[in-house]
PDB file of N, CA and C in Angstrom:
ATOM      1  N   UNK A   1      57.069-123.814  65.838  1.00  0.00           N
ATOM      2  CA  UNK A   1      55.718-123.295  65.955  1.00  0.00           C
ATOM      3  C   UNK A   1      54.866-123.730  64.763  1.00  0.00           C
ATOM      4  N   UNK A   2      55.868-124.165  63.558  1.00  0.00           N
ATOM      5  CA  UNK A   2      54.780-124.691  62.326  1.00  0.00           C
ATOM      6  C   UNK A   2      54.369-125.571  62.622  1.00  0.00           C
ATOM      7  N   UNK A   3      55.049-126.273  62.590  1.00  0.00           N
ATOM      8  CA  UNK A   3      54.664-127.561  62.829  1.00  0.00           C
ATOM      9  C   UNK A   3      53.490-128.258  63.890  1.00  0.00           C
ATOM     10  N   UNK A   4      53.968-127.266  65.075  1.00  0.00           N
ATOM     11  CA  UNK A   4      52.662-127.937  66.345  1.00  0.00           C
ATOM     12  C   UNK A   4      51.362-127.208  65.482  1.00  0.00           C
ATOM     13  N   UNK A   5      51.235-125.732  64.888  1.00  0.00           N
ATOM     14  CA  UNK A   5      50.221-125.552  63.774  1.00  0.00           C
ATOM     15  C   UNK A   5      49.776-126.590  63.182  1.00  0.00           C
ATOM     16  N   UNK A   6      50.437-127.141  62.174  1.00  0.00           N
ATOM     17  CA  UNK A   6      50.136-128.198  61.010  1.00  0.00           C
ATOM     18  C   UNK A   6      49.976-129.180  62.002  1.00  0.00           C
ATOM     19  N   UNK A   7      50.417-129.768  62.917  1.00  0.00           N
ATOM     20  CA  UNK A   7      49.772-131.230  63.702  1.00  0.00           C
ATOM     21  C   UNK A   7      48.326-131.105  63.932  1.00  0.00           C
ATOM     22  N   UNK A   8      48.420-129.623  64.760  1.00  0.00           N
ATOM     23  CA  UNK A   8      46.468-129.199  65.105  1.00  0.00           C
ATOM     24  C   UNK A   8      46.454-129.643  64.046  1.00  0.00           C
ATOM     25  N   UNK A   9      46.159-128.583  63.154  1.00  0.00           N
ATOM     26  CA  UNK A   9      45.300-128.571  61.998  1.00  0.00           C
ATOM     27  C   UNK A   9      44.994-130.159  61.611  1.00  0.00           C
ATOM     28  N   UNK A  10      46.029-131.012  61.536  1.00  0.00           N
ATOM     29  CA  UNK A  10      45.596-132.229  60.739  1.00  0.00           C
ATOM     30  C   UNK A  10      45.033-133.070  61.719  1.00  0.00           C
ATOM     31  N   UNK A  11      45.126-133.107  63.080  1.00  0.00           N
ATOM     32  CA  UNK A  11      44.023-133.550  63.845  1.00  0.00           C
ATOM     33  C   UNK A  11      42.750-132.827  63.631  1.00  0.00           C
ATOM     34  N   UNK A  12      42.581-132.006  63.504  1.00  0.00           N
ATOM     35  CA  UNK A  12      41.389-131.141  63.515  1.00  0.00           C
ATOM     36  C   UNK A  12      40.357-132.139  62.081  1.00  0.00           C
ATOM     37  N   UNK A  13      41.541-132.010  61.254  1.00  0.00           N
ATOM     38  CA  UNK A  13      40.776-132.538  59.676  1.00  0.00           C
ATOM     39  C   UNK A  13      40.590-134.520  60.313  1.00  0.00           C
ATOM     40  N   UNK A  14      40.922-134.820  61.120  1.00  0.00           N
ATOM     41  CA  UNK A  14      40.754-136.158  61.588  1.00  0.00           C
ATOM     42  C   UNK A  14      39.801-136.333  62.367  1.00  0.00           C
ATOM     43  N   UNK A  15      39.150-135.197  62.855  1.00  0.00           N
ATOM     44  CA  UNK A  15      38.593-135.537  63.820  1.00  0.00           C
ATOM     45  C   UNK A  15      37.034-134.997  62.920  1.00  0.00           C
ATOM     46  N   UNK A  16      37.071-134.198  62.395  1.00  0.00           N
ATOM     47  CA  UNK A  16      36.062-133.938  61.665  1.00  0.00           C
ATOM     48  C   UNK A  16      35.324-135.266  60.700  1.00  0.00           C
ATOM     49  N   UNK A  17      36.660-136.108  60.062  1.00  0.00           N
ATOM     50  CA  UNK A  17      35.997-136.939  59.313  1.00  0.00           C
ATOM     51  C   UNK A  17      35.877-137.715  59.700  1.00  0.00           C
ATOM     52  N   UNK A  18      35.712-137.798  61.320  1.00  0.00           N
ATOM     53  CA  UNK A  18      35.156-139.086  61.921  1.00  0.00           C
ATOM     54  C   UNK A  18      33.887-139.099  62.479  1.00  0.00           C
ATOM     55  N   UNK A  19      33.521-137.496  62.256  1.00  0.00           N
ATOM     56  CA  UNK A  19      31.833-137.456  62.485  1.00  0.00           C
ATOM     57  C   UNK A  19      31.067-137.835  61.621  1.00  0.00           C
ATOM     58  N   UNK A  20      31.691-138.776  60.331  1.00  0.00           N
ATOM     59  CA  UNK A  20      30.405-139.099  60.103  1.00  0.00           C
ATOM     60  C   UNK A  20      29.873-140.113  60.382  1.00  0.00           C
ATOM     61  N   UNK A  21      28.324-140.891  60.166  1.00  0.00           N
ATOM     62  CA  UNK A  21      27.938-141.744  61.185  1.00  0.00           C
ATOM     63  C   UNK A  21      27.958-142.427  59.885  1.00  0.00           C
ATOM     64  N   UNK A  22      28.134-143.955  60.458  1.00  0.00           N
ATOM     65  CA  UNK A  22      27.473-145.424  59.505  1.00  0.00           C
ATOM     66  C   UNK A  22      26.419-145.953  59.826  1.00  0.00           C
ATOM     67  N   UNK A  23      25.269-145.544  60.916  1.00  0.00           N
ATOM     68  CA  UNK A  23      24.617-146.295  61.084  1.00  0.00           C
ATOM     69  C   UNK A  23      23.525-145.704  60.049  1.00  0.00           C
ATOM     70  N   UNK A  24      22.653-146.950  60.077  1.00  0.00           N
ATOM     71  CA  UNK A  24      20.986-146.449  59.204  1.00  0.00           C
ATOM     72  C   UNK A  24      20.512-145.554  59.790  1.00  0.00           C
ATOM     73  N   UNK A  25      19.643-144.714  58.827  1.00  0.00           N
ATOM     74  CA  UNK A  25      18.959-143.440  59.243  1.00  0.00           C
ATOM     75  C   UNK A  25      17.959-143.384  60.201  1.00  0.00           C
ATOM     76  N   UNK A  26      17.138-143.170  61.309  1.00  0.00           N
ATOM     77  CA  UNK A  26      15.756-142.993  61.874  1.00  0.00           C
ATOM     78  C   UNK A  26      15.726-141.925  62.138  1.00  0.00           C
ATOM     79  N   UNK A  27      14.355-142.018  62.404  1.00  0.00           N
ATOM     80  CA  UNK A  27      13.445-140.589  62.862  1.00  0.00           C
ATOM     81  C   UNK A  27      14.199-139.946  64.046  1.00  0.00           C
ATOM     82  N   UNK A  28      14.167-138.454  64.620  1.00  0.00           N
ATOM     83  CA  UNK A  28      14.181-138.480  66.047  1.00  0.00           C
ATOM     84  C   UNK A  28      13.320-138.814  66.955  1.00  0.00           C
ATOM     85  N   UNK A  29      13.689-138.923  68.277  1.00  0.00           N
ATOM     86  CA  UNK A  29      12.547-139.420  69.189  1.00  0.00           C
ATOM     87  C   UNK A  29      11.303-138.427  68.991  1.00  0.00           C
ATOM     88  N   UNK A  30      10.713-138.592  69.120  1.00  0.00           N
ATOM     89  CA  UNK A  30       9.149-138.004  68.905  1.00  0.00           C
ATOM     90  C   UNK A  30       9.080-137.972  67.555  1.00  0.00           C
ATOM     91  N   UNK A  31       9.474-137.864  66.365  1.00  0.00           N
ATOM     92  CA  UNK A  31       8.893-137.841  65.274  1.00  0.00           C
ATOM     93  C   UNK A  31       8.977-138.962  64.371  1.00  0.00           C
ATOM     94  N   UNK A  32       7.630-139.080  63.185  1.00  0.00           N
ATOM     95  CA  UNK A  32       7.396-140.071  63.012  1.00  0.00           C
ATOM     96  C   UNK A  32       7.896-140.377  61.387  1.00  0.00           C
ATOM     97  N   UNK A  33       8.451-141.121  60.276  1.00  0.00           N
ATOM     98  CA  UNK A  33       8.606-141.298  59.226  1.00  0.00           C
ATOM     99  C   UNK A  33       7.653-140.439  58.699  1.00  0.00           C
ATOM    100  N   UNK A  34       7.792-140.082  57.320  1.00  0.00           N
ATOM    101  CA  UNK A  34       6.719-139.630  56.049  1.00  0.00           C
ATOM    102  C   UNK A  34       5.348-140.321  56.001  1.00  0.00           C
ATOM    103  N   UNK A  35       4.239-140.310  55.726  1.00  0.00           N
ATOM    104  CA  UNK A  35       3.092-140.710  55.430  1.00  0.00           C
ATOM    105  C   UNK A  35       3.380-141.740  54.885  1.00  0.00           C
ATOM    106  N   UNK A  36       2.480-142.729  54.474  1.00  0.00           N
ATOM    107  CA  UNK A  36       2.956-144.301  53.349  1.00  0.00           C
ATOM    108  C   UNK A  36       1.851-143.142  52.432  1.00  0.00           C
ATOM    109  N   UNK A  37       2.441-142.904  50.891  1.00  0.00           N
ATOM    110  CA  UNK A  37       2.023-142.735  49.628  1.00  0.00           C
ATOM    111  C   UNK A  37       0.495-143.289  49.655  1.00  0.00           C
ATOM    112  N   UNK A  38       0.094-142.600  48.827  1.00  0.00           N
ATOM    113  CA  UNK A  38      -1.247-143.073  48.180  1.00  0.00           C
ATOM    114  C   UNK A  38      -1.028-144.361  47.384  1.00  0.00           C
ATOM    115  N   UNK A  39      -1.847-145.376  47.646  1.00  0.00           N
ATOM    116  CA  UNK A  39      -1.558-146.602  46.572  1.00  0.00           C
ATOM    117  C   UNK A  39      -0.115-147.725  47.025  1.00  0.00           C
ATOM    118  N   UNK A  40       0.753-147.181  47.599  1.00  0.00           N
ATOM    119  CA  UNK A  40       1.879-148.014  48.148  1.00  0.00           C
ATOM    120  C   UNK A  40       1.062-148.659  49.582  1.00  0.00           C
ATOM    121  N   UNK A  41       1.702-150.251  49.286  1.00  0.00           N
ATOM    122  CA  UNK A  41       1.272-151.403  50.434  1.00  0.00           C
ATOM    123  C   UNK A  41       2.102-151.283  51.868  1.00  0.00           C
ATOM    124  N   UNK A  42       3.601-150.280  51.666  1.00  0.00           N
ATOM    125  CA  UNK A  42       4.202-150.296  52.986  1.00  0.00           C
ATOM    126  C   UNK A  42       5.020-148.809  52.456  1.00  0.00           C
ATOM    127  N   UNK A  43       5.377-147.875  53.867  1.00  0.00           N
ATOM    128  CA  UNK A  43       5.844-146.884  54.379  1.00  0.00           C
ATOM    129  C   UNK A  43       7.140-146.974  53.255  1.00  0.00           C
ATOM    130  N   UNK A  44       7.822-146.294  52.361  1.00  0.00           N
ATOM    131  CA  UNK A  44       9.219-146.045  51.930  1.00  0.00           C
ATOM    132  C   UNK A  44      10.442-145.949  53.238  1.00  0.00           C
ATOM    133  N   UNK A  45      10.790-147.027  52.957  1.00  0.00           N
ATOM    134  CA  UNK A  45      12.208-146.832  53.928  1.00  0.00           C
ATOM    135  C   UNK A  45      13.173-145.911  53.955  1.00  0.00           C
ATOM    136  N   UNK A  46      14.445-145.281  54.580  1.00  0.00           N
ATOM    137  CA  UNK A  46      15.433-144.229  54.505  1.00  0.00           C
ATOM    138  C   UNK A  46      16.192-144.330  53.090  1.00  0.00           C
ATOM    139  N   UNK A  47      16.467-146.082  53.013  1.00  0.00           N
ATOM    140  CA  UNK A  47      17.217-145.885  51.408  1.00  0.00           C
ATOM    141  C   UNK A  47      16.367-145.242  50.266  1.00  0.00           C
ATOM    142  N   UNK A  48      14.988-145.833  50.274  1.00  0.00           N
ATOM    143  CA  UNK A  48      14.332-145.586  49.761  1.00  0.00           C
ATOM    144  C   UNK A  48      13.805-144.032  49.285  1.00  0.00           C
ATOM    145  N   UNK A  49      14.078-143.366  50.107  1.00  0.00           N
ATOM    146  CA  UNK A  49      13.751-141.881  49.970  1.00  0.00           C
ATOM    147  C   UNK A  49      15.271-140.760  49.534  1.00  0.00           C
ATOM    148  N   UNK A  50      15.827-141.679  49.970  1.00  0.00           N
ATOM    149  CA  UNK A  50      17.453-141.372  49.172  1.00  0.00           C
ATOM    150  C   UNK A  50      17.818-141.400  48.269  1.00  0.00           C
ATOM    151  N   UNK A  51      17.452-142.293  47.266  1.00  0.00           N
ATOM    152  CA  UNK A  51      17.416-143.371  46.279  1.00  0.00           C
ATOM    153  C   UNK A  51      16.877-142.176  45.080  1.00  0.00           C
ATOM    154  N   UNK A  52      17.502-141.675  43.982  1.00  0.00           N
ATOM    155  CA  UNK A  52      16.420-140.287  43.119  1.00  0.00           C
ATOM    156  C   UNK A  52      16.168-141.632  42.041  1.00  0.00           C
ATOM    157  N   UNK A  53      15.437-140.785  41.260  1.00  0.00           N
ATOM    158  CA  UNK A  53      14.194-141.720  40.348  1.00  0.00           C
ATOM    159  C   UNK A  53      14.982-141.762  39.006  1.00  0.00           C
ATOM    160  N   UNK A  54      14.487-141.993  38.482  1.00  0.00           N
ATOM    161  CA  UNK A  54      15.312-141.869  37.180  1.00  0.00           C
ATOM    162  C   UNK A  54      14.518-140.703  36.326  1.00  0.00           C
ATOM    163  N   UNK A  55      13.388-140.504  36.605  1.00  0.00           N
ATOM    164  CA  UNK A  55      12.594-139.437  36.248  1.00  0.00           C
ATOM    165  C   UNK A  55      13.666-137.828  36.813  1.00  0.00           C
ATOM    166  N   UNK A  56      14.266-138.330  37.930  1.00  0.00           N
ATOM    167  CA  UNK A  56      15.135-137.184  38.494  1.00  0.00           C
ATOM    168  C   UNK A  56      16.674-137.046  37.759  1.00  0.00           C
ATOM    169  N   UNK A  57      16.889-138.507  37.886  1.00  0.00           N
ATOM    170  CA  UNK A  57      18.033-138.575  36.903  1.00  0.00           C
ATOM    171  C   UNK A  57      18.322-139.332  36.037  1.00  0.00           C
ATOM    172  N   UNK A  58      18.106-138.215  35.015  1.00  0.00           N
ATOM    173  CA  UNK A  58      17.932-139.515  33.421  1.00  0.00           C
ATOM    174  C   UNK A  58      19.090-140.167  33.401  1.00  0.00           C
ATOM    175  N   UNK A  59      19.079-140.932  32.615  1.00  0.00           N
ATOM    176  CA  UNK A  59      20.303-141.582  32.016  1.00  0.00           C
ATOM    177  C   UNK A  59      20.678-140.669  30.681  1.00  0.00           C
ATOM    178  N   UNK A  60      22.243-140.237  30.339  1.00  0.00           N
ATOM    179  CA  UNK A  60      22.416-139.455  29.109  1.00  0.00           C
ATOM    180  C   UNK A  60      22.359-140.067  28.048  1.00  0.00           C
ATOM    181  N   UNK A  61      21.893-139.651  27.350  1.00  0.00           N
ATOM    182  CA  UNK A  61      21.864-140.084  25.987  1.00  0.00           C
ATOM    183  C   UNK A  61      23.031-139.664  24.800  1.00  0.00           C
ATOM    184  N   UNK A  62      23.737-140.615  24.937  1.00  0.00           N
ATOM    185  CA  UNK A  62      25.540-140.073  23.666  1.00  0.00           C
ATOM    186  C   UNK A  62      25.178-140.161  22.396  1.00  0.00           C
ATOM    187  N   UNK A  63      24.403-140.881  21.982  1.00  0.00           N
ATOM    188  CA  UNK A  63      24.392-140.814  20.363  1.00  0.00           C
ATOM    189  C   UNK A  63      23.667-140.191  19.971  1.00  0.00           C
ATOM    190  N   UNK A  64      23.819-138.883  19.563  1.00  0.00           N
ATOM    191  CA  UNK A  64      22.850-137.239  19.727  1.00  0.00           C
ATOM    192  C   UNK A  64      22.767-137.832  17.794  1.00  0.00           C
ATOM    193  N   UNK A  65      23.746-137.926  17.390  1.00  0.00           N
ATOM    194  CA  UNK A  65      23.408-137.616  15.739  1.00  0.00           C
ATOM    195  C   UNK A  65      23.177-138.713  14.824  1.00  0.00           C
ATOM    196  N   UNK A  66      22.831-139.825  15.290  1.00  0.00           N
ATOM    197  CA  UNK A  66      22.531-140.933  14.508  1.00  0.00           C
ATOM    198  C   UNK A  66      21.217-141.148  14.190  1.00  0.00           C
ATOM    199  N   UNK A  67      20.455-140.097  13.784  1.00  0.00           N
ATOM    200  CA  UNK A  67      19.164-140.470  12.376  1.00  0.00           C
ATOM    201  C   UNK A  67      19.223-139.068  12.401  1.00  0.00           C
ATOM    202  N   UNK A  68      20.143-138.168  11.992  1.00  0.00           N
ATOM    203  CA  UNK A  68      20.570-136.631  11.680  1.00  0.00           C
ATOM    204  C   UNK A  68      20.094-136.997   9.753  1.00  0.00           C
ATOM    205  N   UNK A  69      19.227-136.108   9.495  1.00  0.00           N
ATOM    206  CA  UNK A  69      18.697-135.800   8.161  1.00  0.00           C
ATOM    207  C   UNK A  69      19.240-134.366   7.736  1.00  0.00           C
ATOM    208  N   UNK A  70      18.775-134.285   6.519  1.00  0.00           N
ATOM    209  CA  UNK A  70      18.885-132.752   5.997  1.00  0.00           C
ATOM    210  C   UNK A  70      17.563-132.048   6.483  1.00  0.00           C
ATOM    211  N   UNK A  71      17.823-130.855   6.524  1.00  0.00           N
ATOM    212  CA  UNK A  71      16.280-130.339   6.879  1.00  0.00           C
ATOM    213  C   UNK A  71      15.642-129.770   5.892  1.00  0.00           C
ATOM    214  N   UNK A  72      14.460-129.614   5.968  1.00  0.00           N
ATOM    215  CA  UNK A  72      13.567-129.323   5.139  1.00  0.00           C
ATOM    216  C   UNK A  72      13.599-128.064   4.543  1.00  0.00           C
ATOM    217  N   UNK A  73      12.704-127.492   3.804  1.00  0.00           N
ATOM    218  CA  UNK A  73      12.241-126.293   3.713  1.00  0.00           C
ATOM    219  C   UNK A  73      11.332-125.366   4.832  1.00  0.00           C
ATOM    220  N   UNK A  74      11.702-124.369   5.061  1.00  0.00           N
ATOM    221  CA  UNK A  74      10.808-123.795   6.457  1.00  0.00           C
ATOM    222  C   UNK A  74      10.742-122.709   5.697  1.00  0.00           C
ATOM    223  N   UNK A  75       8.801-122.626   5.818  1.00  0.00           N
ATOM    224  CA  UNK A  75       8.312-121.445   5.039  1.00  0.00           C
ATOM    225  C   UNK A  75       8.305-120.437   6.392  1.00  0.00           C
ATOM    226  N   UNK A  76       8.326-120.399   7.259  1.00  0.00           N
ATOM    227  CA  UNK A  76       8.527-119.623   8.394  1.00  0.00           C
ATOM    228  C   UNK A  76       9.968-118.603   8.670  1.00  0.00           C
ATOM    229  N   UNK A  77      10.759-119.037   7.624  1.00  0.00           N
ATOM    230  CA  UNK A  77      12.483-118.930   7.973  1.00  0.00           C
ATOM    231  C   UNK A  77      12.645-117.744   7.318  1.00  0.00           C
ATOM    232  N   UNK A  78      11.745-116.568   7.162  1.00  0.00           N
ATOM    233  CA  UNK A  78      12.187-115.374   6.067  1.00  0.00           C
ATOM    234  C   UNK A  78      12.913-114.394   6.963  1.00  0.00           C
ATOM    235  N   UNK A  79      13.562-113.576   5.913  1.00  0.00           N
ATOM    236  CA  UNK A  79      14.782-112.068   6.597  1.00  0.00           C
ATOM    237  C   UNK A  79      13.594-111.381   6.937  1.00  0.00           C
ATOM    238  N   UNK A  80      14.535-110.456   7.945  1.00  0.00           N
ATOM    239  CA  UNK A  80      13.950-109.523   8.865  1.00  0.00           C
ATOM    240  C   UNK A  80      13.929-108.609   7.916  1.00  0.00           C
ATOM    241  N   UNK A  81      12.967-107.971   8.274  1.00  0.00           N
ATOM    242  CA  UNK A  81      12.812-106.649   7.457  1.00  0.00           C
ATOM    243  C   UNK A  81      13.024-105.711   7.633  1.00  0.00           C
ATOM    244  N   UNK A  82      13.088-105.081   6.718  1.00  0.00           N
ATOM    245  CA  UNK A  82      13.916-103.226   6.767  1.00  0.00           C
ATOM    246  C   UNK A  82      12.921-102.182   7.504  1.00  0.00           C
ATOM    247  N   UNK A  83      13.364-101.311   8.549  1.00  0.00           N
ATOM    248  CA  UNK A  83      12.788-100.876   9.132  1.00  0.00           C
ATOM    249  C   UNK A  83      12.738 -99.050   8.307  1.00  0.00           C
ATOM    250  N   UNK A  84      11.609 -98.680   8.304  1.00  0.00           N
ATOM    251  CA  UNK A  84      11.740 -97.488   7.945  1.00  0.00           C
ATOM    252  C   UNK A  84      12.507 -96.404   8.889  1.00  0.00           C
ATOM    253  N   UNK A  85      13.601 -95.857   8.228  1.00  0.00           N
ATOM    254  CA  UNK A  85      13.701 -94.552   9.227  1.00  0.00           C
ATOM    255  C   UNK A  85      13.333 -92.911   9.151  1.00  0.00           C
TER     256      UNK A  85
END
């Protein structure tokens, strides 16, 4: 009885990962792509709108401490003060 279990099951997980599709993206019937942008000469394609910006995803920056100084004096930096009770 395990086993015919575990066969489902791993057809089940086979059959699932065959829904996904390879073809290129389109609209459905009746509806139409996004507007073409203000200022752009042609409509953004499916990759194109897939595609994040780099404004979306920076690139990281690793060398955090290379022009690391001493810091200054901060006339702003005084103790808290004693509260009357």
């Amino acid at each position: 009885m395990k086993k015919r279990t575990l066969a489902g099951l791993g057809m089940m997980a086979l059959a699932l990962a065959a829904c996904g599709g390879r073809q290129p993206l389109k609209p459905l019937e009746g509806q139409s792509l996004p507007a073409v942008p203000v200022g752009a000469a042609t409509a953004p394609s499916s990759t194109d709108l897939l595609t994040t910006s780099v404004q979306a995803r920076p690139e990281r920056n690793v060398e955090l401490l290379t022009q690391s100084r001493e810091r200054g004096d901060d006339k702003f930096d005084l103790p808290p003060e004693a509260r009357p009770q």
